[in-house]
N, C-alpha and C. Protein backbone atom coordinates (compact mmCIF):
# COMPACT_ATOMS: atom_id res chain seq x y z
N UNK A 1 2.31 16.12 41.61
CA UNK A 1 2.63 14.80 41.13
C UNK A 1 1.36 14.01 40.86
N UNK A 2 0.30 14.08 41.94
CA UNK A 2 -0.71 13.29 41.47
C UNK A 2 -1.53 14.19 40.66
N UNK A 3 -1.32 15.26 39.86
CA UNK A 3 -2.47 15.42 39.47
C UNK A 3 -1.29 15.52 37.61
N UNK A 4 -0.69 15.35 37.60
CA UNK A 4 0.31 14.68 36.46
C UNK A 4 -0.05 13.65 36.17
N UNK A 5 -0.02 13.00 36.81
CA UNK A 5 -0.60 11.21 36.90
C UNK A 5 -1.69 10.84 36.87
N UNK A 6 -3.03 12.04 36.74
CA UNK A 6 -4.40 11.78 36.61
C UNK A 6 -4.51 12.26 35.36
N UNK A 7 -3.23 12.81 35.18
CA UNK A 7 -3.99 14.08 33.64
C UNK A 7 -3.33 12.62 32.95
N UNK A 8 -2.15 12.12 33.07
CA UNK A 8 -1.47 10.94 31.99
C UNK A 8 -2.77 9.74 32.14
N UNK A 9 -2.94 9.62 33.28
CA UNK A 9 -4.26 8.20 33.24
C UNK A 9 -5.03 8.99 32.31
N UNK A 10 -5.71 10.26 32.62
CA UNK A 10 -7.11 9.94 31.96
C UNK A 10 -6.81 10.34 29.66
N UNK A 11 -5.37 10.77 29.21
CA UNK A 11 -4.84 10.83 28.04
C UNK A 11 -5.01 9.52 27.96
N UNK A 12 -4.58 8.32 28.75
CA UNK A 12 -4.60 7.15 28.38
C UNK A 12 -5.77 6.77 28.03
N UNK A 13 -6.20 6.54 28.79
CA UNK A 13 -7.99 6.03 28.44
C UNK A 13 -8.70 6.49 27.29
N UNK A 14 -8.46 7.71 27.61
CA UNK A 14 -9.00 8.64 26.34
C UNK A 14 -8.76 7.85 24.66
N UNK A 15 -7.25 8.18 24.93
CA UNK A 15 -6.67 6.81 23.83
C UNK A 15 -7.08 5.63 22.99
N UNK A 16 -7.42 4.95 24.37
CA UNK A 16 -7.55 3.37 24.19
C UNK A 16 -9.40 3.37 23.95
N UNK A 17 -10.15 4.67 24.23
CA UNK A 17 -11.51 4.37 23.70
C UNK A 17 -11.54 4.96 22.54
N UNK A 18 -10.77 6.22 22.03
CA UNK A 18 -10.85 6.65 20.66
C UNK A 18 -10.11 5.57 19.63
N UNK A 19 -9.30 4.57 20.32
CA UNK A 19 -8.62 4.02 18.72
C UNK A 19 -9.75 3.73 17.74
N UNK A 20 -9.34 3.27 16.88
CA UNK A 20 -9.77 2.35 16.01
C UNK A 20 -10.04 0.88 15.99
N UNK A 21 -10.85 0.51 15.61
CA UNK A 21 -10.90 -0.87 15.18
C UNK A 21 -10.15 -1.69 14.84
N UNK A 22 -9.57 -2.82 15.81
CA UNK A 22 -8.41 -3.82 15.08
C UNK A 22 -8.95 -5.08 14.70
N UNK A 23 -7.99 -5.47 13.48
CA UNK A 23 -8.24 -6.84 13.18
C UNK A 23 -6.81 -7.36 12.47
N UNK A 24 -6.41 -7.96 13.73
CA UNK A 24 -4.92 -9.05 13.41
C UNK A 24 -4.23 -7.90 13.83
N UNK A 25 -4.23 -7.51 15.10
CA UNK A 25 -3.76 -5.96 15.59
C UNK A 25 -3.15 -5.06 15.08
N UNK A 26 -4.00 -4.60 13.38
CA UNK A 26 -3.68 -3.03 12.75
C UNK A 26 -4.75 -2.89 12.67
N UNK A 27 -4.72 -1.08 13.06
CA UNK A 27 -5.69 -0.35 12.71
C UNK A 27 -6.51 -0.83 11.26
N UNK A 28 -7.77 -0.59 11.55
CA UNK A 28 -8.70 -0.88 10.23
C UNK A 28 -9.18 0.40 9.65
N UNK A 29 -9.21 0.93 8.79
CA UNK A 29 -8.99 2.39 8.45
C UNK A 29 -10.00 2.40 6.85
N UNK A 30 -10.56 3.17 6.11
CA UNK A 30 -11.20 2.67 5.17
C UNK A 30 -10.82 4.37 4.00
N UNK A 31 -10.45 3.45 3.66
CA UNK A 31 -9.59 4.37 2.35
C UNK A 31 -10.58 4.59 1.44
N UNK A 32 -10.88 5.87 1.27
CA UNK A 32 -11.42 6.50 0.28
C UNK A 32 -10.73 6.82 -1.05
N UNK A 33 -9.74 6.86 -1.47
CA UNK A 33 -9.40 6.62 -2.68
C UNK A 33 -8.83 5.47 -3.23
N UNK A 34 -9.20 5.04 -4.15
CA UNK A 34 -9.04 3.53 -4.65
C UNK A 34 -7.50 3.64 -5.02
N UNK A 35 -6.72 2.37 -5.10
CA UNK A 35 -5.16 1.82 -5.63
C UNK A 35 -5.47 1.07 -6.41
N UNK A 36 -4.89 1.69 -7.50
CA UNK A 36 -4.91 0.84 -9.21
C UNK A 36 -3.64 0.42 -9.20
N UNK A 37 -3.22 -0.74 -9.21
CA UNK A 37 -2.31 -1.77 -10.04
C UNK A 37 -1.69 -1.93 -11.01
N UNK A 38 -0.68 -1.53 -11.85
CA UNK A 38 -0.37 -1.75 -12.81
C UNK A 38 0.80 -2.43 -12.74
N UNK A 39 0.96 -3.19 -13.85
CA UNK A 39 2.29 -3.98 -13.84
C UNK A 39 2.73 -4.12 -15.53
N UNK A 40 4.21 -4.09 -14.87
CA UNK A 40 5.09 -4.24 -16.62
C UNK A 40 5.72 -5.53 -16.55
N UNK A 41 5.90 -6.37 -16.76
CA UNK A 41 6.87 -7.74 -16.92
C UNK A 41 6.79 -8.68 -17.51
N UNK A 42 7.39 -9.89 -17.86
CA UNK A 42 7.09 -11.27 -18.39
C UNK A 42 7.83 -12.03 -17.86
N UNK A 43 7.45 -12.17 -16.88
CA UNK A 43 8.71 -13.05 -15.95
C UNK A 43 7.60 -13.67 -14.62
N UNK A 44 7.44 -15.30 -14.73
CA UNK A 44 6.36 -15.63 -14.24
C UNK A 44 6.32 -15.03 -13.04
N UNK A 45 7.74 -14.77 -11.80
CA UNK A 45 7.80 -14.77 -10.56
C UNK A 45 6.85 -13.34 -10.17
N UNK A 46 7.39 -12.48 -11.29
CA UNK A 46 6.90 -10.83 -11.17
C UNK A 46 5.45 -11.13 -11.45
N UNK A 47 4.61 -12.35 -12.41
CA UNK A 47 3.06 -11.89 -13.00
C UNK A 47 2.60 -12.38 -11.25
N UNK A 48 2.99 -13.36 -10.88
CA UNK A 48 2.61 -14.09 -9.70
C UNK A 48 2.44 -13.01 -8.61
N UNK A 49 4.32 -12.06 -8.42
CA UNK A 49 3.87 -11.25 -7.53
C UNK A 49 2.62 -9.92 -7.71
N UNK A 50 2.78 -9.64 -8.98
CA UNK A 50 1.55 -8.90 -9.45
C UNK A 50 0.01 -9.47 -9.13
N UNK A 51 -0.44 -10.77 -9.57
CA UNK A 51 -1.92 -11.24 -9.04
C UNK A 51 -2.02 -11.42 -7.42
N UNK A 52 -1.06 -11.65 -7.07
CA UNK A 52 -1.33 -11.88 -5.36
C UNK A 52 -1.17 -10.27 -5.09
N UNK A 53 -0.47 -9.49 -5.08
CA UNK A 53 -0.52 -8.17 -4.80
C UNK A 53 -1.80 -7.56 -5.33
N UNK A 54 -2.27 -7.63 -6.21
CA UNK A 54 -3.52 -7.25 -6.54
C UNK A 54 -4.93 -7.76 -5.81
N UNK A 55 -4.80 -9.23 -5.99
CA UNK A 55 -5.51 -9.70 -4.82
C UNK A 55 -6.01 -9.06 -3.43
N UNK A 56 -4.18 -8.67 -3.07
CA UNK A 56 -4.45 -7.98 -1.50
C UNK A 56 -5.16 -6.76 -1.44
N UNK A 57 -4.90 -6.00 -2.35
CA UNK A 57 -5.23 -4.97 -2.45
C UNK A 57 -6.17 -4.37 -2.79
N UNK A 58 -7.44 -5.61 -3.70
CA UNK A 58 -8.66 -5.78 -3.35
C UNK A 58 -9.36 -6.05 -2.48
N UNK A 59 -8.94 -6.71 -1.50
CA UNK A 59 -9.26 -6.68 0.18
C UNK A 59 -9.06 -6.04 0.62
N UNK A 60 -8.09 -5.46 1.01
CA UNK A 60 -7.85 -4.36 1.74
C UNK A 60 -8.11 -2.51 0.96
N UNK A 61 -9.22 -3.08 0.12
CA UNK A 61 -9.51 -1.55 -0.72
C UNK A 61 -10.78 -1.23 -0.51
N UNK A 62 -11.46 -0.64 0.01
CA UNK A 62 -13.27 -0.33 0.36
C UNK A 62 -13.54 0.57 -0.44
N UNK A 63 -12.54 1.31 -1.13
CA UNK A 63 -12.85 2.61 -1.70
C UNK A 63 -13.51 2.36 -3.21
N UNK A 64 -14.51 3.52 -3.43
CA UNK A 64 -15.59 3.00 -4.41
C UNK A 64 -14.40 3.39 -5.76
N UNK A 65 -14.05 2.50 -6.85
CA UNK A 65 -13.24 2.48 -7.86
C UNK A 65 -13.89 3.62 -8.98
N UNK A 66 -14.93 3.80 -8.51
CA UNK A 66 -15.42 5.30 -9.80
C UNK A 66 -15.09 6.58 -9.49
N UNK A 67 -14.20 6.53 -8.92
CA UNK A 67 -13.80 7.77 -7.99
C UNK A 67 -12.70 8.16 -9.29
N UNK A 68 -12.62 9.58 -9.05
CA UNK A 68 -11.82 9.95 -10.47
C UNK A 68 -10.22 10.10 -9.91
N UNK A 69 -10.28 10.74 -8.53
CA UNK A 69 -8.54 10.58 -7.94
C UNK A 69 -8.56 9.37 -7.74
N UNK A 70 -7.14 8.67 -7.91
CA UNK A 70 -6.90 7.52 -7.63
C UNK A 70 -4.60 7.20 -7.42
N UNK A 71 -4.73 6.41 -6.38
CA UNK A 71 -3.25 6.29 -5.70
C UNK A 71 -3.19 4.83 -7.00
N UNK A 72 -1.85 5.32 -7.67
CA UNK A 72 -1.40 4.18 -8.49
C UNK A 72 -0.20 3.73 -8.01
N UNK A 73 0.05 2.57 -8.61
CA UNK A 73 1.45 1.63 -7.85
C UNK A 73 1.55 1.01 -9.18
N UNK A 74 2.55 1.38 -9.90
CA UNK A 74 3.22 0.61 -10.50
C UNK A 74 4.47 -0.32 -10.58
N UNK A 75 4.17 -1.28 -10.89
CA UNK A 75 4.97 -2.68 -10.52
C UNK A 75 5.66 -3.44 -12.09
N UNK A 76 6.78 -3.17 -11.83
CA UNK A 76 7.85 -3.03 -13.01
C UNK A 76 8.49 -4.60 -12.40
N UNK A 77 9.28 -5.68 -13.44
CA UNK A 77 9.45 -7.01 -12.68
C UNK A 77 10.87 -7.49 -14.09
N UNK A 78 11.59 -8.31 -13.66
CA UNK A 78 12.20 -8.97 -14.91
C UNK A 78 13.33 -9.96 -14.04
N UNK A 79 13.31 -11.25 -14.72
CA UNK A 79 13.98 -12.19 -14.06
C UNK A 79 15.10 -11.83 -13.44
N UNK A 80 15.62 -12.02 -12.36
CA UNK A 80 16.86 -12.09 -11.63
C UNK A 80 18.13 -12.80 -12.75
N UNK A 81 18.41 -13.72 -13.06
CA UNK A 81 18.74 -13.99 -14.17
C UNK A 81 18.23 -14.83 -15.32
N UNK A 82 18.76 -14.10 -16.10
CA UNK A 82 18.52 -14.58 -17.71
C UNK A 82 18.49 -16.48 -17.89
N UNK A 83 19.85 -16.99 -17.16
CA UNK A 83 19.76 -18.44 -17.41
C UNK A 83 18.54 -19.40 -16.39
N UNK A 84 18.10 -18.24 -15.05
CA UNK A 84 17.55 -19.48 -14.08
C UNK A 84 16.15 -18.39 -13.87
N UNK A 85 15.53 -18.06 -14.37
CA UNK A 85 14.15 -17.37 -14.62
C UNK A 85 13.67 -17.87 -12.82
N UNK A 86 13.29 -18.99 -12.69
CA UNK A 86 12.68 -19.55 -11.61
C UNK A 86 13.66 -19.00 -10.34
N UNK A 87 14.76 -18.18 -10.41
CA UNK A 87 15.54 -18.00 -8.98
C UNK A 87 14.59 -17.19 -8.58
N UNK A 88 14.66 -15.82 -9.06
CA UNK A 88 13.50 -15.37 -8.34
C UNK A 88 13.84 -13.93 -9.59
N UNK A 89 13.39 -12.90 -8.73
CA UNK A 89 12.77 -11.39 -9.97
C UNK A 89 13.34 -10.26 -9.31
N UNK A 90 13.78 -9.25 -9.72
CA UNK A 90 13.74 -7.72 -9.32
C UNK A 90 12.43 -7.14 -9.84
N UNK A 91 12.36 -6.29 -9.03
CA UNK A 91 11.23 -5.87 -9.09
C UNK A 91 11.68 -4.01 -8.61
N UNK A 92 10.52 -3.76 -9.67
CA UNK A 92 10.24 -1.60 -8.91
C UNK A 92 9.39 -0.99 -8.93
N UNK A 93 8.59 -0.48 -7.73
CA UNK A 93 7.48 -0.20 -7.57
C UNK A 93 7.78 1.49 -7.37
N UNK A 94 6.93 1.95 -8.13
CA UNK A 94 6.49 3.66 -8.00
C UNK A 94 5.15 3.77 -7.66
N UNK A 95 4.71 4.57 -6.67
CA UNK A 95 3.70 4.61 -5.87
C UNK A 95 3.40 6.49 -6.49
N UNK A 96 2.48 7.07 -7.19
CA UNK A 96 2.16 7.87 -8.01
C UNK A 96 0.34 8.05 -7.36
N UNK A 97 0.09 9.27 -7.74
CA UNK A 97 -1.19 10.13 -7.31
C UNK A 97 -1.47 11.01 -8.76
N UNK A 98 -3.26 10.64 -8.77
CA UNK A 98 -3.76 11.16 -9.93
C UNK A 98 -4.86 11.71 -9.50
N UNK A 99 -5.01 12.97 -9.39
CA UNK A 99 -6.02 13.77 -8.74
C UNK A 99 -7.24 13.55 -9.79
N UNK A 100 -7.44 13.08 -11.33
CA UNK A 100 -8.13 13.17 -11.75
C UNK A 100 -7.40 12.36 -13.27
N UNK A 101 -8.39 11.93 -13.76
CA UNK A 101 -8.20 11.25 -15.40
C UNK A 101 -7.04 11.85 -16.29
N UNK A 102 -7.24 12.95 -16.47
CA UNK A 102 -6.37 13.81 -17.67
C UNK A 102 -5.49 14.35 -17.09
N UNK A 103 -5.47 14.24 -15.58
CA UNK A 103 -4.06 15.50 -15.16
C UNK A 103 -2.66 14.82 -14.82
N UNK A 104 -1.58 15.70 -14.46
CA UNK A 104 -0.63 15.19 -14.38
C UNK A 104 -0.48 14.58 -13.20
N UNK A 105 0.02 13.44 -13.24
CA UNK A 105 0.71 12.73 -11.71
C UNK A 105 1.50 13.20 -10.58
N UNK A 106 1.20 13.08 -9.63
CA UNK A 106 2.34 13.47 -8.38
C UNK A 106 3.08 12.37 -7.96
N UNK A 107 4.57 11.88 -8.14
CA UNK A 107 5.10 11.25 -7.58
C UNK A 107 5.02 11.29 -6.30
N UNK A 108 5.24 9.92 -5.75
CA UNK A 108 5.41 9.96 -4.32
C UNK A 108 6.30 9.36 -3.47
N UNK A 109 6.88 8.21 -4.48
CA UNK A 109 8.20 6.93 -3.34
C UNK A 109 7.90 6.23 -4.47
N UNK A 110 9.25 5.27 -3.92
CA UNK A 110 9.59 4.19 -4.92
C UNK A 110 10.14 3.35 -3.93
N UNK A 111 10.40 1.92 -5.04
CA UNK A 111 10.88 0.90 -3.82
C UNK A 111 11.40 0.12 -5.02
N UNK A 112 12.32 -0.78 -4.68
CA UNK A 112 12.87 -1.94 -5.07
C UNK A 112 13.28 -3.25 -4.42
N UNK A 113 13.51 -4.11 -4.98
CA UNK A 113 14.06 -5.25 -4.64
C UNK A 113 13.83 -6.74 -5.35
N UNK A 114 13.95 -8.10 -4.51
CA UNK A 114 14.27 -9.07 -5.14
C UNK A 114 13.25 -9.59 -4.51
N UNK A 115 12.43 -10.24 -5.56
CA UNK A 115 11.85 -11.22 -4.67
C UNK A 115 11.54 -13.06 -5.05
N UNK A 116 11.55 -13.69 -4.66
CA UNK A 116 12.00 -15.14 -4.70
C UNK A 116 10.50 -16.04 -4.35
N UNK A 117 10.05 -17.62 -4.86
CA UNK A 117 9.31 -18.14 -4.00
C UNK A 117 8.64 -17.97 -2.92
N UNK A 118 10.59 -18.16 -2.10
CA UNK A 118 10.27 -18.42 -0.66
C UNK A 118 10.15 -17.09 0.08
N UNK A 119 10.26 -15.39 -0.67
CA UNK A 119 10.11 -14.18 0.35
C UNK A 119 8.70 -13.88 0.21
N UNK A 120 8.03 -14.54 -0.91
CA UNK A 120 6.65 -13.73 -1.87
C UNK A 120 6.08 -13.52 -0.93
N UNK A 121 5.45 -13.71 0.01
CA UNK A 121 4.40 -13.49 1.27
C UNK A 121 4.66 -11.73 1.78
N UNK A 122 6.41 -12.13 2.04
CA UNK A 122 6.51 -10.46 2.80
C UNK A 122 6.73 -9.85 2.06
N UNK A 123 7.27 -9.96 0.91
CA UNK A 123 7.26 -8.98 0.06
C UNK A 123 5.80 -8.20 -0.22
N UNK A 124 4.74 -9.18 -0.49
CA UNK A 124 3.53 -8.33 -0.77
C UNK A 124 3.15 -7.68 0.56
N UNK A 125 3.23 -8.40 1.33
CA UNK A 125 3.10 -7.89 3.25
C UNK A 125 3.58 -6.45 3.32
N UNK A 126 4.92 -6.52 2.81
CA UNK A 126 5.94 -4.61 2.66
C UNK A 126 5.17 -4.07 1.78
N UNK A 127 4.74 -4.31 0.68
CA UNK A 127 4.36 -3.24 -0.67
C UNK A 127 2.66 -3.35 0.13
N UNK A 128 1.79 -3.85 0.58
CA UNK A 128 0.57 -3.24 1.20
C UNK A 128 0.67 -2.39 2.13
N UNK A 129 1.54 -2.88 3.37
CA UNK A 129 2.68 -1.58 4.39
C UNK A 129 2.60 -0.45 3.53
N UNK A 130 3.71 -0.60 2.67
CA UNK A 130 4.03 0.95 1.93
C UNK A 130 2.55 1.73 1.79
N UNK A 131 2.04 0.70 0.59
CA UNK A 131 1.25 1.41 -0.17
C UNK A 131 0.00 2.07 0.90
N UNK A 132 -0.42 1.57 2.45
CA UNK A 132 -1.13 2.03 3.41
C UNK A 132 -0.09 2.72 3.79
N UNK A 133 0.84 3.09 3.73
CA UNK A 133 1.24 3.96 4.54
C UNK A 133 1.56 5.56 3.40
N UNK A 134 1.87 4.89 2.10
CA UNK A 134 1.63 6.37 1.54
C UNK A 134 0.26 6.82 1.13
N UNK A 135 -0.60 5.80 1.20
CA UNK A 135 -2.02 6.52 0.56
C UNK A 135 -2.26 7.26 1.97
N UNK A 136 -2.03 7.18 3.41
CA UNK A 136 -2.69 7.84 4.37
C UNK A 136 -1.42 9.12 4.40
N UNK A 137 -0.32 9.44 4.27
CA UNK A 137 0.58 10.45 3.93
C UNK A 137 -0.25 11.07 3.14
N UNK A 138 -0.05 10.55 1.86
CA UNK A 138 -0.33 11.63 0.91
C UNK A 138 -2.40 11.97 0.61
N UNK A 139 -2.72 11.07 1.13
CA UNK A 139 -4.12 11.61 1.50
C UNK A 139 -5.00 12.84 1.08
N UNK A 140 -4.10 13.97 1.92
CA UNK A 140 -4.91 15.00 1.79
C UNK A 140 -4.62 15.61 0.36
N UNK A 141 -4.26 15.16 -0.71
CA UNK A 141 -4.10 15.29 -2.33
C UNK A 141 -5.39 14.86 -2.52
N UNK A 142 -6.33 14.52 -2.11
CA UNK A 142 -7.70 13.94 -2.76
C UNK A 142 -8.75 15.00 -1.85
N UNK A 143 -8.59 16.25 -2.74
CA UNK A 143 -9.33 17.27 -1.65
C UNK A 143 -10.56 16.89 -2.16
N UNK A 144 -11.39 15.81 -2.95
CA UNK A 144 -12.74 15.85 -3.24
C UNK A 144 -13.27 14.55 -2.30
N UNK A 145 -12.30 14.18 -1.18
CA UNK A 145 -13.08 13.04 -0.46
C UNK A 145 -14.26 13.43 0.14
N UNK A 146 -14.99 12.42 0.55
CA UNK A 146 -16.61 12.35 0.64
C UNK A 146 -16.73 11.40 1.83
């Protein structure tokens, strides 16, 4: 029993000195392949969620942009309705992998939904989530990291 309980203490510790670096308590992690942005829409709510999503994702991107693989997210948008533009937008994001300039894409996930004024914050909050959580999934597709 106690030597169960020395092997679980010292896994713990072990743990808590190998993590990572936090800031605003998530891991800080530094992504070597860059996330390109693209967006389709004309619908102010979608350009809005497009520049603030882009925004984020220049902060939270370290990875040098001359890199030839690159994790794309495309961001598709069009008013919720036709008569009240300002309610808010649907939106569809495909999250896609390009090992290189000329080759073909690897799908990877998709997402949808609505987003409004008052959700815009978490919505981009979920699509940086996602998009950190499939660039470290699908990762090992960039066998030329450095």
């Amino acid at each position: 029993m106690k030597t169960r309980f020395a092997a679980l203490a010292a896994l713990a510790l072990s743990l808590a000195f190998s993590a990572p670096a936090m800031a605003d308590g998530a891991p800080v992690k530094e992504r070597r392949t860059p996330v390109l942005l693209e967006f389709e829409g004309v619908d102010a709510i979608g350009a809005t969620l497009s520049a603030k999503l882009r925004e984020e994702l220049s902060k939270a991107n370290p990875a040098t942009p001359e890199r030839e693989a690159v994790f794309r997210l495309m961001l598709s948008s069009a008013a919720e309705f036709d008569t009240r533009p300002s309610a808010g937008s649907v939106y569809a994001v495909v999250w896609s992998f390009s090992p290189s300039g000329g080759s073909m894409e690897y799908y990877l996930a998709r997402d949808m939904g609505v987003v409004t004024p008052d959700n815009m914050d978490n919505v981009i909050r979920r699509l940086i989530q996602r998009t950190e959580g499939v660039s470290a999934r699908y990762g090992y597709l960039d066998r030329d990291k450095k």
